[in-house]
Protein backbone atom coordinates (compact mmCIF):
# COMPACT_ATOMS: atom_id res chain seq x y z
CA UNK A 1 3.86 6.79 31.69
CA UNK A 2 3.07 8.18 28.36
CA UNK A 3 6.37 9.92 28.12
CA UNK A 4 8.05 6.92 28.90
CA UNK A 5 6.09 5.42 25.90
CA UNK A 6 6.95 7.99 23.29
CA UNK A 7 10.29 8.03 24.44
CA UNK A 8 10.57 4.07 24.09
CA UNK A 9 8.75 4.56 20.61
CA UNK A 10 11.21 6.88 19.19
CA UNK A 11 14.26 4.97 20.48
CA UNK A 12 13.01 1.43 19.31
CA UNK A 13 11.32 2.33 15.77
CA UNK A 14 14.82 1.95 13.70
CA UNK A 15 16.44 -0.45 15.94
CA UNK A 16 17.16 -4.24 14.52
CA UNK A 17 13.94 -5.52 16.46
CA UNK A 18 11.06 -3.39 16.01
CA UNK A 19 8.08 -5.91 16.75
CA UNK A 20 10.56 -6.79 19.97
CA UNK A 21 9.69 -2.78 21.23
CA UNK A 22 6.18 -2.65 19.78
CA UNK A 23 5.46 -6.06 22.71
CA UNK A 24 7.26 -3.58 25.03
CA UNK A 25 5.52 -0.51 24.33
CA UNK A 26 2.50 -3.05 24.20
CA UNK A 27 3.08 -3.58 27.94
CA UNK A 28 3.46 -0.27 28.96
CA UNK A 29 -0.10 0.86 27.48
CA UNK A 30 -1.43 -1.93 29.39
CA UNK A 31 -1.05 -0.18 31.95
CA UNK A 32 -2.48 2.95 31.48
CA UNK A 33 -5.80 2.75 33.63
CA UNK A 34 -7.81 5.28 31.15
CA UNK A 35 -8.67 2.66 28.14
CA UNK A 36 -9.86 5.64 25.59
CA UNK A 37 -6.23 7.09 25.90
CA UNK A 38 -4.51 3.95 25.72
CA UNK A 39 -6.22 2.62 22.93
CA UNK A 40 -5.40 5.90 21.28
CA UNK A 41 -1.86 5.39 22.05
CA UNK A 42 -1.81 2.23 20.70
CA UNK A 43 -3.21 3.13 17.42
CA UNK A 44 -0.72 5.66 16.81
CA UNK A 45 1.97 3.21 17.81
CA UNK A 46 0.56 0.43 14.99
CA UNK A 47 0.31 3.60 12.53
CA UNK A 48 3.82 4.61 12.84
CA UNK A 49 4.65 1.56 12.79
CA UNK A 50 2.82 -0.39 10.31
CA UNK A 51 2.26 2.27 8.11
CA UNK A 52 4.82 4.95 8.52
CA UNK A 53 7.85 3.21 8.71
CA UNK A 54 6.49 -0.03 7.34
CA UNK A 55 9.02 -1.85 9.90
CA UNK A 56 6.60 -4.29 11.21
CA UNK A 57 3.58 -5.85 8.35
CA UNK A 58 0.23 -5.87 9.12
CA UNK A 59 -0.14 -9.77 9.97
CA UNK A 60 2.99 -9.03 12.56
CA UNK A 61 0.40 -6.44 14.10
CA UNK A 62 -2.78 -8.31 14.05
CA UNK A 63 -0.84 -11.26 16.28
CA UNK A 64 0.77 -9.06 18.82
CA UNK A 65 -2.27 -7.51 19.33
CA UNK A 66 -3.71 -10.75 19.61
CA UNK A 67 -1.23 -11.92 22.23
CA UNK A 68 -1.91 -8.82 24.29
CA UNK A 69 -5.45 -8.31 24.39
CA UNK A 70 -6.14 -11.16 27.44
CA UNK A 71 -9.83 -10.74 27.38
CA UNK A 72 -9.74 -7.14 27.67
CA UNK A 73 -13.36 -6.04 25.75
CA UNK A 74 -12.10 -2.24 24.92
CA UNK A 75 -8.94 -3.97 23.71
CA UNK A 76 -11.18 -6.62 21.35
CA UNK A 77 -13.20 -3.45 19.88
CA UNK A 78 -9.96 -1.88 19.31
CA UNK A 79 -8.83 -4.99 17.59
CA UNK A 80 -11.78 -5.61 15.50
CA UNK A 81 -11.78 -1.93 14.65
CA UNK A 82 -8.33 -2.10 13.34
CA UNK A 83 -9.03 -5.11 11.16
CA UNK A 84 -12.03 -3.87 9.63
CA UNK A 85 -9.83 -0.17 8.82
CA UNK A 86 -6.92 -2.49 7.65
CA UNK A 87 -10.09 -4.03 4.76
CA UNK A 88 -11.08 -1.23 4.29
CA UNK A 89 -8.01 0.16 3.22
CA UNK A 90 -7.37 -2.76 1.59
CA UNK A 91 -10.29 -2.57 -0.51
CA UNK A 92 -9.46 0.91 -1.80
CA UNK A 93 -6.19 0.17 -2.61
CA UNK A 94 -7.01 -2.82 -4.81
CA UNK A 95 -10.21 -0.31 -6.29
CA UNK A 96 -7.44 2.21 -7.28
CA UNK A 97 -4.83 -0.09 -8.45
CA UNK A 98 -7.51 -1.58 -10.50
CA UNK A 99 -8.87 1.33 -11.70
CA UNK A 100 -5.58 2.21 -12.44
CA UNK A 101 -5.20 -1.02 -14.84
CA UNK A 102 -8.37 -0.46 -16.55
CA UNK A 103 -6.68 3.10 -17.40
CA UNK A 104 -3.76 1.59 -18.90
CA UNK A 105 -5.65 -1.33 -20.65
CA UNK A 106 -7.65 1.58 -22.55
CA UNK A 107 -4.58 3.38 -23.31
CA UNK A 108 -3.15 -0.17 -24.90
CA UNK A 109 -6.42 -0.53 -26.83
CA UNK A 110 -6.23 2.99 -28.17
CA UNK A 111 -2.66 2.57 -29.50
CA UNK A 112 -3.26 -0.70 -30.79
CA UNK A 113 -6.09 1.06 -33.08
CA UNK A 114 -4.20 4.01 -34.11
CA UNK A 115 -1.23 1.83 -35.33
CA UNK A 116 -3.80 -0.37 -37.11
CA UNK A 117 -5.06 2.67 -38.70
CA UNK A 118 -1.81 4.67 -39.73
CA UNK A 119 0.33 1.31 -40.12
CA UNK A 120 -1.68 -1.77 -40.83
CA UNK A 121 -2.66 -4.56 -38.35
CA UNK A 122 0.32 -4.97 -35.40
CA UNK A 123 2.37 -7.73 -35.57
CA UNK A 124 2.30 -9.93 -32.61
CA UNK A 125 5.45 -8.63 -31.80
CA UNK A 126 4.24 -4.89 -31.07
CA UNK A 127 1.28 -6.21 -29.13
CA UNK A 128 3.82 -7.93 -27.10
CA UNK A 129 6.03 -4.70 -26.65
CA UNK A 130 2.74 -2.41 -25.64
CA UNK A 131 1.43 -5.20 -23.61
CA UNK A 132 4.80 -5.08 -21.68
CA UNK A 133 5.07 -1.19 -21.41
CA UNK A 134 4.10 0.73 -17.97
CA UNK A 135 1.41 3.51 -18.58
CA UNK A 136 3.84 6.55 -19.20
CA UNK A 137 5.75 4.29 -21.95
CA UNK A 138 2.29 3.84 -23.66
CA UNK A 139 1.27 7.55 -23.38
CA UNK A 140 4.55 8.41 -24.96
CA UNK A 141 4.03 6.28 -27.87
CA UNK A 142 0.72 7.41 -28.06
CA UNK A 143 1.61 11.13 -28.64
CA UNK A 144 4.61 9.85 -31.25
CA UNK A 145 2.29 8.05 -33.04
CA UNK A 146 0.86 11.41 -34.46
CA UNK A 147 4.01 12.23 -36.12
CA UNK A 148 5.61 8.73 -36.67
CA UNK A 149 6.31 8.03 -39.94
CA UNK A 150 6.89 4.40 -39.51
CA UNK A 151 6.12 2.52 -36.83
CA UNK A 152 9.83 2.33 -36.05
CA UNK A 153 9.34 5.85 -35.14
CA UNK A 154 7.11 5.28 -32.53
CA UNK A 155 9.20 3.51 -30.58
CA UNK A 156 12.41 6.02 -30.86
């Protein structure tokens, strides 16, 4: 049985109907009389693909696993488990992307002072531009800004 499962796994992840062989493979684990094991199974499965090969998005999951848990309790813990790790990693994501903001937003500050200082108050126009630029741009301009002689230089 969970041959027949890995082999089904393999040969469905890249075909044009991936959630169509996750409700197949969801099936076959269904039948697999230990629980532990199948719910192990089935957590790699969502992993791969969820995650891995990002062929089928996590609401897509969360209903097929809905539509195949019929009651079963080890299949609502399993469930409820995987919701609360899908939060969770939810929750660090947004932490680092935010973190990652407040990072740049300090960079932006910091070049906005150092052009104030060597320069003169920034035009609206170059707050614009470094409120527009990703993080590397703004670390660039930040290291030409030593040697800039104008603040066309800082941008070339």
């Amino acid at each position: 049985m969970q041959t027949r499962l890995v082999q089904l796994a393999m040969r469905g992840i890249f075909s044009g109907a991936p959630v169509e062989r996750l409700t197949e493979l969801f099936a076959l684990i269904a039948l697999i009389e230990d629980r532990t094991t199948a719910m192990e199974i089935l957590e790699s499965l969502l992993r791969y693909y969820v995650q891995g090969t990002r062929r089928v998005d996590e609401p897509t999951a969360y209903a097929l696993l809905q539509q195949h848990s019929d009651g079963d309790s080890t299949m609502q813990t399993f469930i409820e488990r995987y919701i609360e790790q899908g939060k969770q990693q939810g929750m660090e994501l947004g932490l680092a992307r935010g973190r990652q903001e407040g990072r740049q937003e300090g960079q932006t500050v910091v070049l906005l002072r150092q052009i104030e200082r060597k320069f003169g108050p920034p035009s609206e126009a170059v707050r614009l531009r470094i409120a527009g630029a990703d993080a590397e741009t703004i670390l660039q301009w930040s290291d030409r800004i030593l040697t800039a002689q104008s603040l066309d230089g800082l941008w070339h």
